[in-house]
Protein backbone atom coordinates (compact mmCIF):
# COMPACT_ATOMS: atom_id res chain seq x y z
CA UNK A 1 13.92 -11.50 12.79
CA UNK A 2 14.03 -11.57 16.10
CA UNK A 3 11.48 -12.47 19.23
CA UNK A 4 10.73 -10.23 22.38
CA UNK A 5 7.69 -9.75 24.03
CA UNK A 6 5.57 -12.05 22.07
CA UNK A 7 6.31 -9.65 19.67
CA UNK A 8 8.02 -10.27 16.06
CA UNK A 9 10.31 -8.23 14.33
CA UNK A 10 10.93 -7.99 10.48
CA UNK A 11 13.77 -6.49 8.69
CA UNK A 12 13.23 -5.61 4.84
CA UNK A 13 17.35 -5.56 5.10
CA UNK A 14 17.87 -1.61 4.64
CA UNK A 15 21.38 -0.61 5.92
CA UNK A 16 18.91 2.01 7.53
CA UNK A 17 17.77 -0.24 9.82
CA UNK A 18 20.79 -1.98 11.05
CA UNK A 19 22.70 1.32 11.23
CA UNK A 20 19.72 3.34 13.09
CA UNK A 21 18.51 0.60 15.03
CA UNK A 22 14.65 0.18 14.30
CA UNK A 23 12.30 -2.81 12.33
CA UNK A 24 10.58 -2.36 8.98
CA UNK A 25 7.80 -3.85 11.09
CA UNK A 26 6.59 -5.19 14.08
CA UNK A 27 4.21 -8.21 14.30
CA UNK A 28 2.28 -8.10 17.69
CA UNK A 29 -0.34 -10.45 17.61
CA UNK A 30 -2.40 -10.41 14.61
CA UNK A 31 -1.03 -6.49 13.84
CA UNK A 32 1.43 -5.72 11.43
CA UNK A 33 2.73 -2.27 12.33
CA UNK A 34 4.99 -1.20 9.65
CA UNK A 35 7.77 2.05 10.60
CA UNK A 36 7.99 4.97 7.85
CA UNK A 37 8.76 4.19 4.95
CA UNK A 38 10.32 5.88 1.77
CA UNK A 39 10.51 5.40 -1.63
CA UNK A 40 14.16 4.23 -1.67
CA UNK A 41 14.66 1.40 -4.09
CA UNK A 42 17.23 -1.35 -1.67
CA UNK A 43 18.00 -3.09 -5.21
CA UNK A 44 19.80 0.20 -6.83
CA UNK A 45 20.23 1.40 -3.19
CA UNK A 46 19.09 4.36 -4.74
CA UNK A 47 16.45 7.14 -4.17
CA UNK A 48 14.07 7.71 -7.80
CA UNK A 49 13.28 10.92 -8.51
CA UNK A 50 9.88 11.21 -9.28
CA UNK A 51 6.75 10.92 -6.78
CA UNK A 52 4.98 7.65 -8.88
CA UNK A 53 8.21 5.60 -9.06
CA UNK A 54 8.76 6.43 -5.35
CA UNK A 55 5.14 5.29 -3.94
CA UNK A 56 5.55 1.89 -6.01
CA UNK A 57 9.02 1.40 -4.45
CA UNK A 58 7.08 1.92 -1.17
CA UNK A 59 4.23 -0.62 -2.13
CA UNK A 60 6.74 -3.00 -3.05
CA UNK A 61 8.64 -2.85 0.50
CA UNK A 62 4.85 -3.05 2.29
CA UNK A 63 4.36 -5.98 -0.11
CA UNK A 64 7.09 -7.61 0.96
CA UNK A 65 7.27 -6.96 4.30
CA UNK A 66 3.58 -8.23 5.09
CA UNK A 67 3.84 -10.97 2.84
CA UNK A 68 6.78 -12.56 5.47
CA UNK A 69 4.14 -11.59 7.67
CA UNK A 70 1.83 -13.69 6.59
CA UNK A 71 -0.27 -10.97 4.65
CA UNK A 72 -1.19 -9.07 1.52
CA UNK A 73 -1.83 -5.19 0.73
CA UNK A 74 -5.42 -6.43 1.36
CA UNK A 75 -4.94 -6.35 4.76
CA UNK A 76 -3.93 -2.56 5.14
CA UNK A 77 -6.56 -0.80 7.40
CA UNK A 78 -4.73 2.74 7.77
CA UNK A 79 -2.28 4.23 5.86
CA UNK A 80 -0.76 7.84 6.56
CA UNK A 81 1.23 9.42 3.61
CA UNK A 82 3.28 12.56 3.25
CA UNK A 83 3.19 14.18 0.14
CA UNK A 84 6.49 17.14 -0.13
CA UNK A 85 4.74 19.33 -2.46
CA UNK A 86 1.27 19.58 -3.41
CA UNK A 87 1.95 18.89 -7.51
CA UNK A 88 2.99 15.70 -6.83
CA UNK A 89 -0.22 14.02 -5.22
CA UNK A 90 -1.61 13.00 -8.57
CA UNK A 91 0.71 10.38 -9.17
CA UNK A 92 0.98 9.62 -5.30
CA UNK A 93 -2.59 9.27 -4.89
CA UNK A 94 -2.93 7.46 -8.86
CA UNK A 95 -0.30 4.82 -7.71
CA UNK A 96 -2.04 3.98 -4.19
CA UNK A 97 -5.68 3.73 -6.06
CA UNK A 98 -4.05 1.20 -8.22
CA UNK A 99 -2.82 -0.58 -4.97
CA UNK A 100 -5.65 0.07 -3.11
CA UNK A 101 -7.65 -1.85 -5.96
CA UNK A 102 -6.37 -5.07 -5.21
């Protein structure tokens, strides 16, 4: 984590970030703005194949990442997702309404 700006950077530790040179997030005042984000899985360091397992591995890294924040998935406001192929929105959209729940 680092300070510049009176801004905050956070790190969810990806080799991605360290190699391309950008945050998982940027705390600027009482914002969290959180980069893109896939539905890589840092623990297996691996990619899952389907779309539900995918958008929990992204929930999980949002979880995490606003929770060293100092906040919850209750605070999202906006959230933009890309979906590859139309068949898989069902479970993208089933696993954020289970999210968005809380």
């Amino acid at each position: 984590m680092s300070e510049a700006g009176g801004r905050r950077r956070l790190s969810s530790g990806s080799p991605f970030e360290k190699a391309y040179g950008y945050s998982r997030a940027v705390v600027a005042g009482d914002q969290v703005l959180i980069s893109g984000t896939t539905g890589y899985d840092y623990a297996t360091m691996a990619m899952p194949e389907g779309p539900a397992e995918q958008t929990r591995n992204i929930y999980a890294t949002f979880a995490a990442v606003l929770r060293e924040a100092g906040g919850t998935l209750a605070d999202i406001v906006r959230l933009r997702t890309f979906v590859t192929d139309v068949s898989y929105c069902e479970a993208v959209l089933g696993v954020q309404a289970r999210f968005s729940a809380t």
